[in-house]
C-alpha atoms as a PDB file:
ATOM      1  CA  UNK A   1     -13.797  25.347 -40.606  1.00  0.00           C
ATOM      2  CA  UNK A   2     -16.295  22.944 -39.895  1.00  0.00           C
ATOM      3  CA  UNK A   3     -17.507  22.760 -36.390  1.00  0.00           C
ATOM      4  CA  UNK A   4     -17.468  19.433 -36.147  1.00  0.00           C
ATOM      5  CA  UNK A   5     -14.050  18.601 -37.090  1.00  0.00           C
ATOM      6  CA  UNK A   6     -13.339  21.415 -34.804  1.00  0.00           C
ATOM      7  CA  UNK A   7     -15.070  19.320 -31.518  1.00  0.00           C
ATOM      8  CA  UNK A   8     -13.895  16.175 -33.082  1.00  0.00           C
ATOM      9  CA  UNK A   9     -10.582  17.837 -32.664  1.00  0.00           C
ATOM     10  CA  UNK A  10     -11.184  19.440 -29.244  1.00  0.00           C
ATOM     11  CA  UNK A  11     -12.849  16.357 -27.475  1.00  0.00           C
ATOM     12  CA  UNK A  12     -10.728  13.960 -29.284  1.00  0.00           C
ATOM     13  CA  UNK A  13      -7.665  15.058 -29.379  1.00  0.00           C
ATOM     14  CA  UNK A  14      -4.446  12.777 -30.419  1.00  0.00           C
ATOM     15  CA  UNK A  15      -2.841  10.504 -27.871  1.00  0.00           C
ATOM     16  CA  UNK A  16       0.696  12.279 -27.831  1.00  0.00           C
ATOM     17  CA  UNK A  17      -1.418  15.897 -26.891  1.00  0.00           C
ATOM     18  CA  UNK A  18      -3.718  13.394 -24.164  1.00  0.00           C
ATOM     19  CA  UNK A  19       0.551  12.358 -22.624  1.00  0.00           C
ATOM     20  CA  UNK A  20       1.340  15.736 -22.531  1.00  0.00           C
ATOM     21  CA  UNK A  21      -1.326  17.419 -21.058  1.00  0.00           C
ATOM     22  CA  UNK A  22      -1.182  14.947 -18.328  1.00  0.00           C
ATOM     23  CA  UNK A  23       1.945  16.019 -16.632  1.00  0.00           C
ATOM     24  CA  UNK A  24       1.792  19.591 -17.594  1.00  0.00           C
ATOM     25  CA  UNK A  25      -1.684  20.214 -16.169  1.00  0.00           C
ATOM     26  CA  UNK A  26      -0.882  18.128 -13.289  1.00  0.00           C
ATOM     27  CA  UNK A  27       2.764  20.053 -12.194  1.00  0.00           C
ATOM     28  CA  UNK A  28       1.117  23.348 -13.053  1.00  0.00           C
ATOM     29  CA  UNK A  29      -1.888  23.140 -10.784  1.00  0.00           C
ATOM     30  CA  UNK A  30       0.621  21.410  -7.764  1.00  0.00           C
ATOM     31  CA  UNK A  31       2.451  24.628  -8.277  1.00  0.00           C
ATOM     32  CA  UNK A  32      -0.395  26.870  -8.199  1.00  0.00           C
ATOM     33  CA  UNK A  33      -1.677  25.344  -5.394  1.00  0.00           C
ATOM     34  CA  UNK A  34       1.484  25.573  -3.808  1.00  0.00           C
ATOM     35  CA  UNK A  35       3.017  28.676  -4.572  1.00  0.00           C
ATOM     36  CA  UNK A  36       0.987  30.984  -6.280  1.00  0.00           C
ATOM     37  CA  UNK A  37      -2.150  30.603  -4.182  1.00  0.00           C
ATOM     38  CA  UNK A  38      -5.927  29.814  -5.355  1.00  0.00           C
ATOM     39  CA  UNK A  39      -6.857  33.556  -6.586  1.00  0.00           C
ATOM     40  CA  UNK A  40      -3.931  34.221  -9.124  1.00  0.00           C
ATOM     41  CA  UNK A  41      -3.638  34.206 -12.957  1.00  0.00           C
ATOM     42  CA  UNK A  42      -1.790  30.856 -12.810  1.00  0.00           C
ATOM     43  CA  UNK A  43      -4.183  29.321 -10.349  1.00  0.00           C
ATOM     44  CA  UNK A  44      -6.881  30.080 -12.958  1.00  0.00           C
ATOM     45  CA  UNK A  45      -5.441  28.713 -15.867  1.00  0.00           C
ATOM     46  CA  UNK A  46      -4.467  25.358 -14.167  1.00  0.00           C
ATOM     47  CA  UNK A  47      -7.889  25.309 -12.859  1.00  0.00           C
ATOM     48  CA  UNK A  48      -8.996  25.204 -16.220  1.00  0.00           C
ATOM     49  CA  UNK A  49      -6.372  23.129 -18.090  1.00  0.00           C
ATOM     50  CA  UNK A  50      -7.165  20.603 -15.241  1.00  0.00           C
ATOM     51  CA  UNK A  51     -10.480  20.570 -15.866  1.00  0.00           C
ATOM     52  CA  UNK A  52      -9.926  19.994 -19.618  1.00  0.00           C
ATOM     53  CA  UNK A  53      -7.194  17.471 -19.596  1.00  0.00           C
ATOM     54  CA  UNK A  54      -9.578  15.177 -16.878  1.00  0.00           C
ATOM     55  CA  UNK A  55     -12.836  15.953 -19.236  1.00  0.00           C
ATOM     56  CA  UNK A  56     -10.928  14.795 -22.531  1.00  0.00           C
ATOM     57  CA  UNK A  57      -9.527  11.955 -20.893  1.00  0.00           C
ATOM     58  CA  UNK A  58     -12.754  10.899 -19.313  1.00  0.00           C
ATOM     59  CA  UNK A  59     -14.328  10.630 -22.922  1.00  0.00           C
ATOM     60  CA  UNK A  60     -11.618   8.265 -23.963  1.00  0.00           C
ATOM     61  CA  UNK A  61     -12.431   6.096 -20.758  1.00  0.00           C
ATOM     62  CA  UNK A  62     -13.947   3.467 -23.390  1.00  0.00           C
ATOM     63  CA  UNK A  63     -11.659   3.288 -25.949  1.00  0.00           C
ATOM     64  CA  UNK A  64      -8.594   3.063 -23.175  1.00  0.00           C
ATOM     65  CA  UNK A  65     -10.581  -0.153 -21.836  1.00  0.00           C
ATOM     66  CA  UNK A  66     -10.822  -1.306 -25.274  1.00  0.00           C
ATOM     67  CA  UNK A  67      -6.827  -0.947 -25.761  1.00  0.00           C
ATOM     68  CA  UNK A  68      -6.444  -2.411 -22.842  1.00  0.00           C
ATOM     69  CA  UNK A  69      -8.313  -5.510 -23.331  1.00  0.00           C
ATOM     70  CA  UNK A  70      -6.786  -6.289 -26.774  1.00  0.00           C
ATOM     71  CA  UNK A  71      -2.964  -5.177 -25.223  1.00  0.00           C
ATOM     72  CA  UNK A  72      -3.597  -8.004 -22.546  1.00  0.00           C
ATOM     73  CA  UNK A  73      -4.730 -10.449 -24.884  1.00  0.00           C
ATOM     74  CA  UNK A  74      -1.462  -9.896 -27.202  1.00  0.00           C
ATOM     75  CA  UNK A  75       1.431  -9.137 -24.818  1.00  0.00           C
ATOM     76  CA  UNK A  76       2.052 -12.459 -22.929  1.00  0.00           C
ATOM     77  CA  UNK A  77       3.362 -10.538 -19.270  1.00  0.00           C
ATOM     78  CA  UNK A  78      -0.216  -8.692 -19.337  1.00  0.00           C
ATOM     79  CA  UNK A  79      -2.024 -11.784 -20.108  1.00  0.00           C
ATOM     80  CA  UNK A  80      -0.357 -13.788 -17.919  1.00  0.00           C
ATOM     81  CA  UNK A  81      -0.674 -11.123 -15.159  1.00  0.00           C
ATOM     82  CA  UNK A  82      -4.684 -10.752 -15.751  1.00  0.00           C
ATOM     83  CA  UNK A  83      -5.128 -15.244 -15.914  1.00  0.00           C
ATOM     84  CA  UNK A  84      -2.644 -16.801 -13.287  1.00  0.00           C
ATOM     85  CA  UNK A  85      -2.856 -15.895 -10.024  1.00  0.00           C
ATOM     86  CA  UNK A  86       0.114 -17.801  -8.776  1.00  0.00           C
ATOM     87  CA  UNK A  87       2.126 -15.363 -10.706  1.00  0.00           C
ATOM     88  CA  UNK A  88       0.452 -12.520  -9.763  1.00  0.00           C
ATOM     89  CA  UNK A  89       1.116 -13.754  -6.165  1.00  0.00           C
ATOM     90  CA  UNK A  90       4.715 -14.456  -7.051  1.00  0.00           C
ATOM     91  CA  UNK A  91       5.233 -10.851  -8.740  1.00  0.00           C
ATOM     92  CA  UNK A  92       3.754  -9.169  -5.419  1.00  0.00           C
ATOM     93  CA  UNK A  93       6.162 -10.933  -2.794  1.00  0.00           C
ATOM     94  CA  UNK A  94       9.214 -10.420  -4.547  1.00  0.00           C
ATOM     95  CA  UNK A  95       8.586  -6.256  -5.241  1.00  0.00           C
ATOM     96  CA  UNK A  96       7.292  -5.805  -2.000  1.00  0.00           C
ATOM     97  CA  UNK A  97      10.408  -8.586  -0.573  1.00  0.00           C
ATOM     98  CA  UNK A  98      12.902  -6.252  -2.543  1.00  0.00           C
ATOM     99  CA  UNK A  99      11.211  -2.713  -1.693  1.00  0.00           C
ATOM    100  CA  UNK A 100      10.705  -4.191   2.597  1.00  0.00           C
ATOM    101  CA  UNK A 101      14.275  -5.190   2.282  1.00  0.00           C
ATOM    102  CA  UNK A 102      15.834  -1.620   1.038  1.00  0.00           C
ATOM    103  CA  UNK A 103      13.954  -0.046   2.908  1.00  0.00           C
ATOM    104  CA  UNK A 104      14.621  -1.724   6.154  1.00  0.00           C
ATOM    105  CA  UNK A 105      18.450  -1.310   5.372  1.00  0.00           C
ATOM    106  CA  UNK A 106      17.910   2.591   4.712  1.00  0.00           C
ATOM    107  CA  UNK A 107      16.561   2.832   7.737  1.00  0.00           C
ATOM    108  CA  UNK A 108      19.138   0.654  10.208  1.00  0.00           C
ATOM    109  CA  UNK A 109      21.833   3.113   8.032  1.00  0.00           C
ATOM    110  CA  UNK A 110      19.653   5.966   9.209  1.00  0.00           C
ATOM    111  CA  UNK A 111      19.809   4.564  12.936  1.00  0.00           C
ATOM    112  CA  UNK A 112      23.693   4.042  13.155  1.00  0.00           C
ATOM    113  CA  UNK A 113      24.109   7.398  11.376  1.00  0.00           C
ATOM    114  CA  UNK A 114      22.387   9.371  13.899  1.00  0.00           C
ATOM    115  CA  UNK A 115      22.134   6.883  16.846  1.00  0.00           C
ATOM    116  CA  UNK A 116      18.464   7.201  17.161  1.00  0.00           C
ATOM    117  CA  UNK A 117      16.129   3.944  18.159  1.00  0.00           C
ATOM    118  CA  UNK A 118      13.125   5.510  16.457  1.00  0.00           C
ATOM    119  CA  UNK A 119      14.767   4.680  13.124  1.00  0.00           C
ATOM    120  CA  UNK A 120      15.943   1.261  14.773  1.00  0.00           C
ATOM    121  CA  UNK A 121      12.317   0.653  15.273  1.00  0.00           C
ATOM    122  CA  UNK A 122      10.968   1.534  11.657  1.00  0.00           C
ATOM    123  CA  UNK A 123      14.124  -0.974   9.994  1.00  0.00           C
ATOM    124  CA  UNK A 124      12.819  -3.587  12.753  1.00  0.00           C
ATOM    125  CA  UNK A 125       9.502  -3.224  11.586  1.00  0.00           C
ATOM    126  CA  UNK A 126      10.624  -3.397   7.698  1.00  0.00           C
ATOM    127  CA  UNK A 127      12.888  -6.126   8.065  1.00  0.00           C
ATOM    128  CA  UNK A 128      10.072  -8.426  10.069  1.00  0.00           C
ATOM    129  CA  UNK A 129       7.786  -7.980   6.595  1.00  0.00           C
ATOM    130  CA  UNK A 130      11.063  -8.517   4.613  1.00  0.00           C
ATOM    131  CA  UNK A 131      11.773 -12.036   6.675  1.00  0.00           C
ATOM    132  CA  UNK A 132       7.989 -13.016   6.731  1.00  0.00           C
ATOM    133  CA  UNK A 133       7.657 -12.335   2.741  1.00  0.00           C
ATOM    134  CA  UNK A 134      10.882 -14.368   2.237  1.00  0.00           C
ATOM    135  CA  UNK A 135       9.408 -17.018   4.258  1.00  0.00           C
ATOM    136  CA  UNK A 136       6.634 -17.349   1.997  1.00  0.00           C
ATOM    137  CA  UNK A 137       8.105 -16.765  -2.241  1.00  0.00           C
ATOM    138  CA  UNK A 138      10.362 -19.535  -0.945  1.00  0.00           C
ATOM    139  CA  UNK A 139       7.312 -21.751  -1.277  1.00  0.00           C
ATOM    140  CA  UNK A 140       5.250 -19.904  -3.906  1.00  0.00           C
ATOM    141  CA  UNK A 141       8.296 -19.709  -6.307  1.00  0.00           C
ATOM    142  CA  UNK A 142       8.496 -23.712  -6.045  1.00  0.00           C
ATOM    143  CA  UNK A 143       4.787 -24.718  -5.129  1.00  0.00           C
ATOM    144  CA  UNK A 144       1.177 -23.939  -6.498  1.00  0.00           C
ATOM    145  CA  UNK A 145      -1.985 -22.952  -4.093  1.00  0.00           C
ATOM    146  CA  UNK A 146      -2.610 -26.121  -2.647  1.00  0.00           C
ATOM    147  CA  UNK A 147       0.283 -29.101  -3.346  1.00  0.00           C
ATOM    148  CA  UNK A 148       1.530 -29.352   0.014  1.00  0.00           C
ATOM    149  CA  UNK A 149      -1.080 -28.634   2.675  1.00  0.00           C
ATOM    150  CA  UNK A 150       0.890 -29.579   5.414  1.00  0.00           C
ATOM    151  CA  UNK A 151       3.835 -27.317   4.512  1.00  0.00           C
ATOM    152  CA  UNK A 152       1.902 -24.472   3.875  1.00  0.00           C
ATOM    153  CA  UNK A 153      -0.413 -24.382   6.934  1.00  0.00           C
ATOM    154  CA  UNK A 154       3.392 -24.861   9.021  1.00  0.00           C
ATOM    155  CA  UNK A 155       4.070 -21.440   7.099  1.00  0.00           C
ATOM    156  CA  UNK A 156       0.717 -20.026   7.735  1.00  0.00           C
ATOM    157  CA  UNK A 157       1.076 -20.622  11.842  1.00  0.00           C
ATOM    158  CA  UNK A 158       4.756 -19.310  11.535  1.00  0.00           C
ATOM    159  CA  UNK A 159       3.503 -16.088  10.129  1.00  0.00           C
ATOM    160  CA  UNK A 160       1.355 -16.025  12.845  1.00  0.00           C
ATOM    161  CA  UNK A 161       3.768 -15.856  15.259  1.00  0.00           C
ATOM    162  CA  UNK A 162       6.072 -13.601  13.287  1.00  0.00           C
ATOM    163  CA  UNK A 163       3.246 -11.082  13.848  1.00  0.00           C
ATOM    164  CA  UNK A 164       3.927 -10.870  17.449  1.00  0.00           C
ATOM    165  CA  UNK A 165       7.398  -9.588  17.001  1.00  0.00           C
ATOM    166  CA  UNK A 166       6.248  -7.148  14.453  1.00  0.00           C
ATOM    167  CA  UNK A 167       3.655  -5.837  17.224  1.00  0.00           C
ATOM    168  CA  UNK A 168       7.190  -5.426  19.262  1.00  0.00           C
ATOM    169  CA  UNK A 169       8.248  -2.994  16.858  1.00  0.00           C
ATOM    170  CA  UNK A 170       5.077  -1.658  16.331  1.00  0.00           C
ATOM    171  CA  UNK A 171       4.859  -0.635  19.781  1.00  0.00           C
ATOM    172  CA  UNK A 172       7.594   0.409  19.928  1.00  0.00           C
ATOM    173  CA  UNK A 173       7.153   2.808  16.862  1.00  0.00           C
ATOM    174  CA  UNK A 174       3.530   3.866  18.481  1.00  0.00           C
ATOM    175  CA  UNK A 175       5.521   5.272  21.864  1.00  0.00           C
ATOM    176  CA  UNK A 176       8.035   7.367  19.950  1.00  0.00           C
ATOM    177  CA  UNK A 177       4.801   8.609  17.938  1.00  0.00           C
ATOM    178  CA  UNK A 178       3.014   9.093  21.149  1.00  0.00           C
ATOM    179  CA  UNK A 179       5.601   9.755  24.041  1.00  0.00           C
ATOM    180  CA  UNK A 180       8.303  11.371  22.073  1.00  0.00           C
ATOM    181  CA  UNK A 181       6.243  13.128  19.384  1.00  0.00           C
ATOM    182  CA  UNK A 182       8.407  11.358  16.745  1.00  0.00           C
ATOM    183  CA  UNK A 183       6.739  12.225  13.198  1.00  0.00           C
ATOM    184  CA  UNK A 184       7.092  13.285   9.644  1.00  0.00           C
ATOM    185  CA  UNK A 185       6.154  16.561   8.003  1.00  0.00           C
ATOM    186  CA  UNK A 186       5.714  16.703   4.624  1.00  0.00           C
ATOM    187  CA  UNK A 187       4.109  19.798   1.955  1.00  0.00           C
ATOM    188  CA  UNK A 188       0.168  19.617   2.062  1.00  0.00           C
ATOM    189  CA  UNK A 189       0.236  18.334  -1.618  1.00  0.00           C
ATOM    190  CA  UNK A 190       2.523  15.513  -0.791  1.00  0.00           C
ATOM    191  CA  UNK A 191       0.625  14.611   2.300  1.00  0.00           C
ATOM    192  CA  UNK A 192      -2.597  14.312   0.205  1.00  0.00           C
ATOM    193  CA  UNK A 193      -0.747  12.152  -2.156  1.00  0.00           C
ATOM    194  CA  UNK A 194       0.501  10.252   0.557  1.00  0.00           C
ATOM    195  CA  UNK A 195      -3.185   9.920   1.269  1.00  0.00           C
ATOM    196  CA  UNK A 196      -4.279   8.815  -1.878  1.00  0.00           C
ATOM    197  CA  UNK A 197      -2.319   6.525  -1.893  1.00  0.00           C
ATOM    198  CA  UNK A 198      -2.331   5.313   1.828  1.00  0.00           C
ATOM    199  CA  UNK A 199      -6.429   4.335   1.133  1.00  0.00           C
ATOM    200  CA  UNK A 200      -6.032   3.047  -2.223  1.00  0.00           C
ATOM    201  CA  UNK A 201      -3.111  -0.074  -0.716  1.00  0.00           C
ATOM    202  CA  UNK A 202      -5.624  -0.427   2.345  1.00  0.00           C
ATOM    203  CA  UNK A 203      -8.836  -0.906   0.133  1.00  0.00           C
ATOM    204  CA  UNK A 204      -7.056  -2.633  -1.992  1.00  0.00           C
ATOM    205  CA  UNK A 205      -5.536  -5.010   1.008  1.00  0.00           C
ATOM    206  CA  UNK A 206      -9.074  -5.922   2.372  1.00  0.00           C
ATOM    207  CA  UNK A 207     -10.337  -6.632  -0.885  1.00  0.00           C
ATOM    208  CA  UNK A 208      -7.915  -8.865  -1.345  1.00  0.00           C
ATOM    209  CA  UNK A 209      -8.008 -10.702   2.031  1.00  0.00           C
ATOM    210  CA  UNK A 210     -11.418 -11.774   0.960  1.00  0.00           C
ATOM    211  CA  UNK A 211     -10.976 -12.894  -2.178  1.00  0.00           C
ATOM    212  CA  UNK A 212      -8.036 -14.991  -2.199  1.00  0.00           C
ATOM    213  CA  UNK A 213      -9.688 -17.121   0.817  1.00  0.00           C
ATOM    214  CA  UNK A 214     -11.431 -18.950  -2.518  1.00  0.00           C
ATOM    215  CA  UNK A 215      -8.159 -20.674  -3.340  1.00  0.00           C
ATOM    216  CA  UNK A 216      -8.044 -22.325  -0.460  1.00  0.00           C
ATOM    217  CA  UNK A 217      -4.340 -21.337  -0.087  1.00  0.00           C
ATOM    218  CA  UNK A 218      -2.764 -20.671   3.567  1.00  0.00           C
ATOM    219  CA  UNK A 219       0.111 -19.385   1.758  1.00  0.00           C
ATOM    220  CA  UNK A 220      -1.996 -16.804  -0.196  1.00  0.00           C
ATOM    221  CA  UNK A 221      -4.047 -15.626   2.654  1.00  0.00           C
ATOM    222  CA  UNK A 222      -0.846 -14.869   4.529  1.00  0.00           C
ATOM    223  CA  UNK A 223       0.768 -12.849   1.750  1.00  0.00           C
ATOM    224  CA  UNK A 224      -2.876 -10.906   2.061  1.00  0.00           C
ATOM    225  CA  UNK A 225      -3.062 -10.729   6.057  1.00  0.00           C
ATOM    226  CA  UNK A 226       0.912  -9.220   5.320  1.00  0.00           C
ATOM    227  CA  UNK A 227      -0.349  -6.591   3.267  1.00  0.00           C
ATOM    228  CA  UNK A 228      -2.918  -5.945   5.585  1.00  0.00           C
ATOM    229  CA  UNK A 229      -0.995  -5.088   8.370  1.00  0.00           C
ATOM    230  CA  UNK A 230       1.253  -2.928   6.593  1.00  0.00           C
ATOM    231  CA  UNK A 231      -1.395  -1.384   5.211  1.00  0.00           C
ATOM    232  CA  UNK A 232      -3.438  -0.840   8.902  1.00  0.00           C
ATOM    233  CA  UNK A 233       0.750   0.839   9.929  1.00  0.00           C
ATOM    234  CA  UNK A 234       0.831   2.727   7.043  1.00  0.00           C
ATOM    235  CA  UNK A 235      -2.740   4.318   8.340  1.00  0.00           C
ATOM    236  CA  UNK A 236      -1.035   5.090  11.344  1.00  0.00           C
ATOM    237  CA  UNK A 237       1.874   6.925  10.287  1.00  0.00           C
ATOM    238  CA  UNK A 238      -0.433   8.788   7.882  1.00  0.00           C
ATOM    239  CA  UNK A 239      -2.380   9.770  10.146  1.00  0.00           C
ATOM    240  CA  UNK A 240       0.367  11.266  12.719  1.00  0.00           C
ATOM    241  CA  UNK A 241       1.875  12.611   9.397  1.00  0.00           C
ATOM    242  CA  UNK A 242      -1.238  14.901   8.793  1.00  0.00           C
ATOM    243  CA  UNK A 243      -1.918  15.758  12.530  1.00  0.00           C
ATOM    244  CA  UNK A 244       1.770  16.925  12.514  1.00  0.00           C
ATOM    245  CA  UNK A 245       1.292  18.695   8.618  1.00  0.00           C
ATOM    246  CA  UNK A 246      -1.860  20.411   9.090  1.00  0.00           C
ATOM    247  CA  UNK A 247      -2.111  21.563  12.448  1.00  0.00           C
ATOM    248  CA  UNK A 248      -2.618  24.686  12.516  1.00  0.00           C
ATOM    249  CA  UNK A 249      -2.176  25.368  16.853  1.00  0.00           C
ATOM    250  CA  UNK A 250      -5.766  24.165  17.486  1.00  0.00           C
ATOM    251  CA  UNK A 251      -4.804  20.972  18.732  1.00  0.00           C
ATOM    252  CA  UNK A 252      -2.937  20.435  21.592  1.00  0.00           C
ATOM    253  CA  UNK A 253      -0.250  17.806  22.475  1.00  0.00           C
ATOM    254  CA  UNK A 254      -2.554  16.385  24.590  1.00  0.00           C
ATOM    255  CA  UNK A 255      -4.969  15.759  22.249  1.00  0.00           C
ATOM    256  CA  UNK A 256      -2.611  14.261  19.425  1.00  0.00           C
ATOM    257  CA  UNK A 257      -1.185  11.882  21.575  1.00  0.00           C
ATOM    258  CA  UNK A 258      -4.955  10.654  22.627  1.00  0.00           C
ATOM    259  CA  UNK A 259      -5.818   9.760  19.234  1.00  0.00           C
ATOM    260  CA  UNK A 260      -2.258   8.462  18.144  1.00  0.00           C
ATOM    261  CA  UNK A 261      -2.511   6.238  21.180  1.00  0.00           C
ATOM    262  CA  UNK A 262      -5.737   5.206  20.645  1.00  0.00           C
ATOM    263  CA  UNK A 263      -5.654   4.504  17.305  1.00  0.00           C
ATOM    264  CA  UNK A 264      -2.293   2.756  17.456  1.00  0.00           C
ATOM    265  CA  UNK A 265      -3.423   0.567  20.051  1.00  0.00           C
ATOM    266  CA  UNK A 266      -6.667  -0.296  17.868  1.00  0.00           C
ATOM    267  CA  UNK A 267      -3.796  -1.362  15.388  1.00  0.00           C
ATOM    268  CA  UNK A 268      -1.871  -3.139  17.882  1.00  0.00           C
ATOM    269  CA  UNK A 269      -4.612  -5.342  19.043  1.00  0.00           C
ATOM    270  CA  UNK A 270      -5.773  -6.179  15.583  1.00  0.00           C
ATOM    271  CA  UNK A 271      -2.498  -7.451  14.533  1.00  0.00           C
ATOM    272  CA  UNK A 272      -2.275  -9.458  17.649  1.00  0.00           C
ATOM    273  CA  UNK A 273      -5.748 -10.648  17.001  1.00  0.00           C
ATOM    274  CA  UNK A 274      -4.677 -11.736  13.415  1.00  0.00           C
ATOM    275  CA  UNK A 275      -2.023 -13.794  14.787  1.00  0.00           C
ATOM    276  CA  UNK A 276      -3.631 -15.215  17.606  1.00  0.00           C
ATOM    277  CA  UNK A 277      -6.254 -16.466  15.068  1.00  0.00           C
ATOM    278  CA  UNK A 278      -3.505 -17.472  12.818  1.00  0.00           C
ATOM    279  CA  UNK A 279      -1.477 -19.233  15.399  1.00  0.00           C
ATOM    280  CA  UNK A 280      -4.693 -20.814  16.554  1.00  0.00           C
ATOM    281  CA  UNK A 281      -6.044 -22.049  12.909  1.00  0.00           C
ATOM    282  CA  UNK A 282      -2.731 -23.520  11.593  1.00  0.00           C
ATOM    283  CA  UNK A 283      -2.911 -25.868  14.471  1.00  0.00           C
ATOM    284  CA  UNK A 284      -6.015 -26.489  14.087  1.00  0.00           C
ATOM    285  CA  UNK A 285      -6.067 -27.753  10.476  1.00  0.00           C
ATOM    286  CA  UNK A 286      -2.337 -29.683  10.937  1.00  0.00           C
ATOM    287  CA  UNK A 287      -3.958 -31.661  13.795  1.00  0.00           C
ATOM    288  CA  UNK A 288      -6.902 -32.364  11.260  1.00  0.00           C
ATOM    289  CA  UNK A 289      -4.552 -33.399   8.194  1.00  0.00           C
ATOM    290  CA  UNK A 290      -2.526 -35.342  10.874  1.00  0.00           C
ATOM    291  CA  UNK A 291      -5.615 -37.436  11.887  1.00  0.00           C
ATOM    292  CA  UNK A 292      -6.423 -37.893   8.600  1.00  0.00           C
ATOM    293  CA  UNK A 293      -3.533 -39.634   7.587  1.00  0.00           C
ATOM    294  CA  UNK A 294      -3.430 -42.099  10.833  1.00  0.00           C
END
């Protein structure tokens, strides 16, 4: 056979064999890793089919980009999604409304069931992003970025203040972490995932904070400065998820509850910073527009 067709074949292999190698190499080396150890047949063989699978889907890096661009440019959601950011905006607040919202009401079932406050803390803390997101689609969904200053800079400053009573529940969520040792443990692999994924919403939350302050919007940046905060929590219980998963006796109590404590209150005083400055610019700018007009 010719060698050529045979690399054509091995580098380029087609799409339905790229799908399935995806999960398959992905579940076998998450089993390897987690069961079979990093010196055994299987461990080997993932190792490799890893390596293959991310090297073969690497090379079709351009020609993904390439189906990509021409799928956004004929499905109308995609191209919609990638051109108008008011619907991107609206998208965002009503998953993460619906997903605050369930999850707030898991946990206050969680709390009655087993008459804990700890779990009355986490709904109180999911059900203040659920009521601040609602506050603001019900403007987005009727308004663009922009058509009524006034009403949206009221919104802004009442965000502002809704982030004091979700540093209530915050702190009160930081001295069950801290006092009480209250935690999750989860397998290594799913704490790294968790991870992943923790960094990726918190880059992706700062990045965003930036550059929506270009549209001018109060209502926008508050959406952001909401993700932000959840994202700065979600750092928090991340990290007393992994000080919890992977210690291995070398640190004491002592020493968790130093760093949980420290680096909740770090958290703390940021999101009461945020709202002060909030609180503090929304008045500003109404007494502005309000001198304006007189």
């Amino acid at each position: 056979m010719d060698r050529r067709k045979i690399g054509k074949a091995v580098l380029f292999p087609h799409i339905a064999i790229l799908l399935v190698l995806l999960p398959v190499s992905t579940v076998l080396l998450v089993y390897s890793m987690a069961f079979e150890g990093t010196e055994s047949v299987i461990a080997y063989v993932s190792y490799v089919l890893a390596a293959y699978t991310l090297t073969i889907w690497c090379v079709r890096i351009p020609f993904l980009i390439d189906f990509l661009r021409k799928f956004s440019k004929k499905n109308k959601f995609a191209h919609r999604w990638l051109t108008d950011t008011h619907f991107r905006v609206n998208v965002s607040l009503y998953g993460s409304l619906l997903w605050n919202t369930a999850y707030a009401v898991f946990q206050l079932g969680l709390g009655f069931c087993h008459h804990s406050f700890w779990f009355f803390s986490l709904a109180g803390y999911y059900i203040c992003l659920a009521v601040m997101r609602f506050f603001l689609v019900g403007y987005t969904s009727k308004h663009k970025p922009g058509e009524k200053m006034t009403e949206e800079l009221v919104k802004y400053r009442a965000c502002g203040i809704a982030f004091l009573l979700l540093n209530l529940s915050l702190s009160i969520m930081i001295f069950f972490m801290v006092y009480w040792n209250r935690t999750f443990k989860h397998h290594e692999i799913t704490t790294i995932a968790m991870a992943a994924y923790t960094f990726v919403t918190f880059s992706a939350a700062v990045v965003n904070i930036v550059k929506y302050r270009k549209y001018n919007s109060p209502v926008y940046s508050a959406s952001k400065a909401i993700s932000l905060a959840a994202s700065c929590v979600s750092m928090l219980t991340l990290e007393s998820t992994m000080l919890t998963t992977f210690n291995d006796g070398s640190m004491d109590m002592t020493a968790r509850r130093i760093m949980l404590g420290a680096s909740g209150g770090v958290i703390s005083v940021f999101i009461i910073s945020m709202a002060v400055f909030m609180i503090a610019h929304g008045t500003k700018k109404l007494k502005l527009l309000q001198s304006e007009k007189e």
